[in-house]
C-alpha atoms as a PDB file:
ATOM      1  CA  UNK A   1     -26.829  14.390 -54.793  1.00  0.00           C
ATOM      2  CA  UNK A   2     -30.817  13.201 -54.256  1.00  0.00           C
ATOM      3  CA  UNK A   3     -33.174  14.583 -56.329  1.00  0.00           C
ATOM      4  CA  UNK A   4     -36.617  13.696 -56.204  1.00  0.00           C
ATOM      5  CA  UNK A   5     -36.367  11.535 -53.218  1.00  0.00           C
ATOM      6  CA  UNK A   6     -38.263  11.333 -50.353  1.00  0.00           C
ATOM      7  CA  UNK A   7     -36.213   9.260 -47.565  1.00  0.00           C
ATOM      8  CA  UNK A   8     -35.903   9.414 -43.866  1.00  0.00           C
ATOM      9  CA  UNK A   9     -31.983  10.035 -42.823  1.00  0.00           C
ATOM     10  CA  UNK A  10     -30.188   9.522 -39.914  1.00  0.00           C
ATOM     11  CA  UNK A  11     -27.030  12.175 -39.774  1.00  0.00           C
ATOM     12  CA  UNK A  12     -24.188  11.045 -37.310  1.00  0.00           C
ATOM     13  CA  UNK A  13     -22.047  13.780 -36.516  1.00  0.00           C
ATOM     14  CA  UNK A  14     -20.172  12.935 -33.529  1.00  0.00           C
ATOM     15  CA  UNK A  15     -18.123  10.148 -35.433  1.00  0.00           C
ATOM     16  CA  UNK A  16     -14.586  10.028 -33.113  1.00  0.00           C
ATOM     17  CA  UNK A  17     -12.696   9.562 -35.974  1.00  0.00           C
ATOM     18  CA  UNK A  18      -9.603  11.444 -38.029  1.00  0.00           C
ATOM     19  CA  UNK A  19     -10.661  10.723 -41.277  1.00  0.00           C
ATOM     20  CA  UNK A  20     -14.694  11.444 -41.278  1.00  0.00           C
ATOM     21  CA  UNK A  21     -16.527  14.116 -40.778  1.00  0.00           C
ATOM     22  CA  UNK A  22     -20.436  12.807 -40.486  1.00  0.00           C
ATOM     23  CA  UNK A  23     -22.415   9.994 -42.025  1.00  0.00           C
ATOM     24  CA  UNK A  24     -25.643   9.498 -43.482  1.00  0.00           C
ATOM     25  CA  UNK A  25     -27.650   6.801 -43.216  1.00  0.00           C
ATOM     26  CA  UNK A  26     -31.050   6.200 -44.953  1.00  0.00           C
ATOM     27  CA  UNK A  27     -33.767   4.799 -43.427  1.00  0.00           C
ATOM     28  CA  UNK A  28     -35.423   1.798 -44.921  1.00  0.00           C
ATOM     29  CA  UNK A  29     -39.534   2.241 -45.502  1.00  0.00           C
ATOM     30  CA  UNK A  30     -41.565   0.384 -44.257  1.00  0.00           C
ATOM     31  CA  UNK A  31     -39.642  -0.779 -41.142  1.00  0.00           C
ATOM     32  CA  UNK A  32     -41.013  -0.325 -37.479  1.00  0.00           C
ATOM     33  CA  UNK A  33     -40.827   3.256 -36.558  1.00  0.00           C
ATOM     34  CA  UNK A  34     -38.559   3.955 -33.641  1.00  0.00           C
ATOM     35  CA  UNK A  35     -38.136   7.658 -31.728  1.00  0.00           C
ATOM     36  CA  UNK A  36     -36.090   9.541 -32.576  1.00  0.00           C
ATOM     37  CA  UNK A  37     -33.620   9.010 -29.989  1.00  0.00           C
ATOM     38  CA  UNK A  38     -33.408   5.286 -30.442  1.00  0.00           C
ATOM     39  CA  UNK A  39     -32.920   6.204 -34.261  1.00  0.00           C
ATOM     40  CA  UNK A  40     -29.661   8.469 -33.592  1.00  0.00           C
ATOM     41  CA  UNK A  41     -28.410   5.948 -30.681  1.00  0.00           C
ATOM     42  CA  UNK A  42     -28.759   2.422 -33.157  1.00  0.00           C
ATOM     43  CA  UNK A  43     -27.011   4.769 -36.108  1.00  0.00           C
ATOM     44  CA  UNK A  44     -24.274   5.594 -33.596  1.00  0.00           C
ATOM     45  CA  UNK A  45     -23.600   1.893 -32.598  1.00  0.00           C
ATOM     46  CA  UNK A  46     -23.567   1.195 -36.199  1.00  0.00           C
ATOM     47  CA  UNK A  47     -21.111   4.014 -37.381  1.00  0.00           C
ATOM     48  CA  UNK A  48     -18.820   2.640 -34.449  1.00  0.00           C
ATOM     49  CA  UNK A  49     -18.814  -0.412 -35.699  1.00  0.00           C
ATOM     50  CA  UNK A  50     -17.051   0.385 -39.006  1.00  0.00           C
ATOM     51  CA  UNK A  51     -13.690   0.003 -40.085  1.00  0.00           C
ATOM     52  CA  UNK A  52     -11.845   2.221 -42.603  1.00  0.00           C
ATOM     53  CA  UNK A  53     -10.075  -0.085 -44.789  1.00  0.00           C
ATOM     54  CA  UNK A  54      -8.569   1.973 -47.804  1.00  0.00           C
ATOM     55  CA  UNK A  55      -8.585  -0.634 -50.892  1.00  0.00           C
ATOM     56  CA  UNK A  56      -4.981  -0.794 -52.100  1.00  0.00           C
ATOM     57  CA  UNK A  57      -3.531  -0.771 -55.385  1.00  0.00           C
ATOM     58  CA  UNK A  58      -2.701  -3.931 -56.804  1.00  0.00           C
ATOM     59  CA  UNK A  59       0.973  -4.633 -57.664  1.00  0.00           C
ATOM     60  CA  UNK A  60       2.626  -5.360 -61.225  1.00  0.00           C
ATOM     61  CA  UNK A  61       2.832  -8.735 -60.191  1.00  0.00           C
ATOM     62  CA  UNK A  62      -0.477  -9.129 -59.443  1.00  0.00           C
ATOM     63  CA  UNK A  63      -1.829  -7.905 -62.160  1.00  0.00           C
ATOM     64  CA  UNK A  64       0.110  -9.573 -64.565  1.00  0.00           C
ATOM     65  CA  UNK A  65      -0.796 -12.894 -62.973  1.00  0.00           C
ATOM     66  CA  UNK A  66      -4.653 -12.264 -63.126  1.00  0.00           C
ATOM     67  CA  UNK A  67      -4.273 -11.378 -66.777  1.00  0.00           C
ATOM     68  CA  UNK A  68      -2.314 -14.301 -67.665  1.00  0.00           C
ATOM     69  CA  UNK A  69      -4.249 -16.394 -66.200  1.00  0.00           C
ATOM     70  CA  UNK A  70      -7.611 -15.048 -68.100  1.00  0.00           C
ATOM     71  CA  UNK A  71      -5.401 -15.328 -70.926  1.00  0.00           C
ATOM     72  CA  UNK A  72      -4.613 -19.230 -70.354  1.00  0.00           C
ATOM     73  CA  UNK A  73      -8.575 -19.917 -69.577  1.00  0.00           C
ATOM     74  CA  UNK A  74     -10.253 -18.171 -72.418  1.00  0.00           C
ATOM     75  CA  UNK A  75      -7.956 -20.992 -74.532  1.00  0.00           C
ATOM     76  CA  UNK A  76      -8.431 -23.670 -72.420  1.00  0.00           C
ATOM     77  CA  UNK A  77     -12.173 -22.890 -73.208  1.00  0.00           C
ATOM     78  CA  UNK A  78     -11.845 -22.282 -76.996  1.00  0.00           C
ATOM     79  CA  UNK A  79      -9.913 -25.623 -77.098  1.00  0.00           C
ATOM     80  CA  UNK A  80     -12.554 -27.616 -74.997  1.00  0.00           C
ATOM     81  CA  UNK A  81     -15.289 -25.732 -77.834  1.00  0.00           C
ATOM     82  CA  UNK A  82     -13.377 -27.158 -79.852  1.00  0.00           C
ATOM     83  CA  UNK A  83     -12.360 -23.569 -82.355  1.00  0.00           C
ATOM     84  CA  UNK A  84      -8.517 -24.288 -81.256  1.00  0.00           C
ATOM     85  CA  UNK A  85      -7.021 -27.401 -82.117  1.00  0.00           C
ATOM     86  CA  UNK A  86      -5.249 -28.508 -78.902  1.00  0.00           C
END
């Protein structure tokens, strides 16, 4: 929700695709005006442009690895510091 905000938006309604229904796009100040046409046919060509790519989950695995290996460097740094005796 905007409150407060005074922007120019772009909405694109005619998006083509299953998942979305429109998009808003928000005009940054102090850029070249265009018409209004030109505005809603470069937001278009944008939106087209854009790929829905759902960020998956990572596995046990995966996880596990990342955390070990934070594990192993946070020692590997207290033992350079010299607080662990290596």
């Amino acid at each position: 929700m905007l409150k407060g905000v005074n922007k120019h938006v772009v909405e694109v309604v005619d998006m083509e695709n299953e998942y979305f229904e429109k998009a808003i796009l928000f005009l940054r100040p102090g850029r070249p005006g265009f018409d209004e046409s030109t505005l809603r046919q470069r937001a278009g060509e944008y939106v087209r442009t854009l790929k829905y790519r759902p960020r998956r989950a990572l596995s046990p695995w995966k996880a596990a690895g990342i955390i070990l290996g934070a594990v192993l460097l946070g020692i590997l740094a207290l033992g350079a510091a010299g607080s662990l005796p290596l």
